[in-house]
C-alpha atoms as a PDB file:
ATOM      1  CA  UNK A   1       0.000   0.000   0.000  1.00  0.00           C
ATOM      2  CA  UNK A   2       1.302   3.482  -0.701  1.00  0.00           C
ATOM      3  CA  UNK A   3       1.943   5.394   2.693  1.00  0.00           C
ATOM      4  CA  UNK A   4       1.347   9.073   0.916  1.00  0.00           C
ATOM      5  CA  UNK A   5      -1.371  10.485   2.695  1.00  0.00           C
ATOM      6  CA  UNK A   6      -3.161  12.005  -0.093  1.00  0.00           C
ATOM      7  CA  UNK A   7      -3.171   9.170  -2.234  1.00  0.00           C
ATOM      8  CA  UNK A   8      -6.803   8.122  -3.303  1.00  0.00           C
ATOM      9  CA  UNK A   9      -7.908   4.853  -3.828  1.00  0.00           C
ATOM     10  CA  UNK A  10     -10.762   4.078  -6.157  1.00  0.00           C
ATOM     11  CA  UNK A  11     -12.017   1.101  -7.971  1.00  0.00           C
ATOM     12  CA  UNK A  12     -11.626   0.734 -11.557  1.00  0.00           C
ATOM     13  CA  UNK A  13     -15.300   0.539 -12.480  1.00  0.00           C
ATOM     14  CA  UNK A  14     -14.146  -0.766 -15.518  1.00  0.00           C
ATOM     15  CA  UNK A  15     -12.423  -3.465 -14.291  1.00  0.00           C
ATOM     16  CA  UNK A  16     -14.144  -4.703 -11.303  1.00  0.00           C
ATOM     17  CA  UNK A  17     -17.946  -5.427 -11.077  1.00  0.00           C
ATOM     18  CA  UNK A  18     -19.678  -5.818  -7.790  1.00  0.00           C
ATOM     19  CA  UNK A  19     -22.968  -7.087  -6.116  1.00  0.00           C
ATOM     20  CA  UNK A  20     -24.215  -5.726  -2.154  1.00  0.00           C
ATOM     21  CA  UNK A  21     -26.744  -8.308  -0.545  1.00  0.00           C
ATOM     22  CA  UNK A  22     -26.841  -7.560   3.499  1.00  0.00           C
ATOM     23  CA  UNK A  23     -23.606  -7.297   4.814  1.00  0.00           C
ATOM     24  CA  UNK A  24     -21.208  -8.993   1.910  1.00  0.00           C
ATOM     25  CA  UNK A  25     -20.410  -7.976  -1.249  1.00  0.00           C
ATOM     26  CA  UNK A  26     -19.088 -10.280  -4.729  1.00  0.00           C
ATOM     27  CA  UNK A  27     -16.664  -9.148  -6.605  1.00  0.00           C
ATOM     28  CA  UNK A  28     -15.400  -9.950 -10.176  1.00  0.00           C
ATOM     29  CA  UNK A  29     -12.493  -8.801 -11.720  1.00  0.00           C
ATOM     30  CA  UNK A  30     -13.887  -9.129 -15.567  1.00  0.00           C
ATOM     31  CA  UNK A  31     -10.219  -9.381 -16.956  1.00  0.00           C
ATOM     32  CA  UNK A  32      -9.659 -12.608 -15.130  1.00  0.00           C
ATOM     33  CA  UNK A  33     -12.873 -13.580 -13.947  1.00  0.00           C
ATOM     34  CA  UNK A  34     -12.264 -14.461 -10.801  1.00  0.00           C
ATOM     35  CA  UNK A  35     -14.664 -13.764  -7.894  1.00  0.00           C
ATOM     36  CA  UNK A  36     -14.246 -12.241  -4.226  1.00  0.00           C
ATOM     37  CA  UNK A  37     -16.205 -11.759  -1.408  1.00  0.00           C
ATOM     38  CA  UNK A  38     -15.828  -8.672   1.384  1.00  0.00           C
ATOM     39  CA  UNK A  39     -17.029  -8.893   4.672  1.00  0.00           C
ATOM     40  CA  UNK A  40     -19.269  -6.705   6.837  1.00  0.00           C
ATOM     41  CA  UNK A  41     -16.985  -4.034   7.361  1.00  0.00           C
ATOM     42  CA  UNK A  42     -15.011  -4.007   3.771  1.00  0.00           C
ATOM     43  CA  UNK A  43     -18.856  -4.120   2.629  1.00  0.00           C
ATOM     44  CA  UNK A  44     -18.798  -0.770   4.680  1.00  0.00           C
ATOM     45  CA  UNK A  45     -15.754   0.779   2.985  1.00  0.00           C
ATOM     46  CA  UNK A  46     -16.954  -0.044  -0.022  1.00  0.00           C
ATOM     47  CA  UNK A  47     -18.817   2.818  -1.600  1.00  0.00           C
ATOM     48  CA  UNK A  48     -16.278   4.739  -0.579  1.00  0.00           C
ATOM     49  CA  UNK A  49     -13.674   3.405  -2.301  1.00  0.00           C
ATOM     50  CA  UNK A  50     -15.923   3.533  -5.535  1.00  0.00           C
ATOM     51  CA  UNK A  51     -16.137   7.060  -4.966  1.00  0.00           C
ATOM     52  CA  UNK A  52     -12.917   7.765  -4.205  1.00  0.00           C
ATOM     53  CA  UNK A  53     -10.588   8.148  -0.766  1.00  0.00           C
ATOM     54  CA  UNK A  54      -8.042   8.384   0.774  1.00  0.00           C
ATOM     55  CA  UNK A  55      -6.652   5.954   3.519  1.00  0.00           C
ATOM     56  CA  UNK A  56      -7.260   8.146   6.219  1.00  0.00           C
ATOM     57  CA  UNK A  57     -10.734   8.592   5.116  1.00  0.00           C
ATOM     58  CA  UNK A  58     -11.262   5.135   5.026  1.00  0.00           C
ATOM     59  CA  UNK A  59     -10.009   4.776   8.857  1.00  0.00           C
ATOM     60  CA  UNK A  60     -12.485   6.877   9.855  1.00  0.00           C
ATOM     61  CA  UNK A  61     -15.170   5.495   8.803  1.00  0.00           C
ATOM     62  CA  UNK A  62     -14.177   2.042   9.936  1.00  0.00           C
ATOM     63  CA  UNK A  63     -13.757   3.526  13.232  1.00  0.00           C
ATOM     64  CA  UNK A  64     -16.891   5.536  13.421  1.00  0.00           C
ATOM     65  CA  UNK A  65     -18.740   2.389  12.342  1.00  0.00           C
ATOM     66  CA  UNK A  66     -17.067  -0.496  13.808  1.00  0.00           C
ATOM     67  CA  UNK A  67     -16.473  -1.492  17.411  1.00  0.00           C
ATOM     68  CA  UNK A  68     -12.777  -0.913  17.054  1.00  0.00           C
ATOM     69  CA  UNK A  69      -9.972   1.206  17.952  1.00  0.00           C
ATOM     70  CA  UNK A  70      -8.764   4.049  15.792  1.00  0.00           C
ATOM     71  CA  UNK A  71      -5.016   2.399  15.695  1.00  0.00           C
ATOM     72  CA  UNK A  72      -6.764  -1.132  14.625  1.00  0.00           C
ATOM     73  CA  UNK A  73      -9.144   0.448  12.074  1.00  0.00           C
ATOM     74  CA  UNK A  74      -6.081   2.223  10.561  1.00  0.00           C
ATOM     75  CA  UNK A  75      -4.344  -1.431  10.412  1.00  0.00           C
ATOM     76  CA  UNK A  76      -7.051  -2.686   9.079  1.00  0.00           C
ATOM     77  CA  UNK A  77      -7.668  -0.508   6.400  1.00  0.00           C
ATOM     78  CA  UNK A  78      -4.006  -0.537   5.439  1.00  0.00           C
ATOM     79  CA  UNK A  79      -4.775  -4.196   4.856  1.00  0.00           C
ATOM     80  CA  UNK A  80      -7.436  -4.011   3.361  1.00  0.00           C
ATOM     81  CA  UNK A  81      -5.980  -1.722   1.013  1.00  0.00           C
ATOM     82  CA  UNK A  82      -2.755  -4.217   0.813  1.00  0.00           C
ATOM     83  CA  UNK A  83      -5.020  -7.427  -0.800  1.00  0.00           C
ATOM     84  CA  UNK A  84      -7.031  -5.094  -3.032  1.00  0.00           C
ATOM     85  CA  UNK A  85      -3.519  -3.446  -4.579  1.00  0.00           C
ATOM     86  CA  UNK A  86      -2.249  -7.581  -4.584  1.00  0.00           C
ATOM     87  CA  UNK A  87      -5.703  -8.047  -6.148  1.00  0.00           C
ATOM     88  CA  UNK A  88      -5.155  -5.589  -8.938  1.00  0.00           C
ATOM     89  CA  UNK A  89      -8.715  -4.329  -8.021  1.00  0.00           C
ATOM     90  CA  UNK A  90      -7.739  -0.380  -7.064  1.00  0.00           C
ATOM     91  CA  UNK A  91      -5.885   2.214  -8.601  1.00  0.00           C
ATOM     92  CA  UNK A  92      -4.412   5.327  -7.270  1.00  0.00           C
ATOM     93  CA  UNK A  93      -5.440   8.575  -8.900  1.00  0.00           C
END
């Protein structure tokens, strides 16, 4: 994951498709066609990252929403971050 602050993150809509139902959401990555699945709280994150944000955005709503600590929502979206830029399903613009 990049560590500049003012990085956003965003999903390539034109890469990546995506279902919500509940708490989860599916994605696909059309180029390869392979499938994953977010939890409840990347399900949270979500829309945000389709909109575009940065990192520290992203923290803050995890910590706002979820029953965590601001240090381990930070973590957490760092990781987050981490398998999606592994993934090939975010860019930075």
């Amino acid at each position: 994951m990049n560590s500049d602050p003012s990085v956003v993150y965003r999903i390539p809509v034109d890469r990546v498709a995506w279902r919500t139902s509940g708490d989860e959401t599916v994605l696909l990555d059309l180029g390869r066609s392979v499938y994953f699945a977010l939890d409840r709280w990347a399900t949270v994150l979500w829309p945000y990252l389709v909109a575009g944000a940065t990192a520290a955005q992203l923290s803050d709503v995890l910590a706002r929403r979820a029953p965590v600590e601001r240090e381990r929502a930070v973590a957490d979206v760092r990781s987050f971050l981490a398998d999606l830029e592994a993934a090939d399903l975010i860019e930075h613009v």
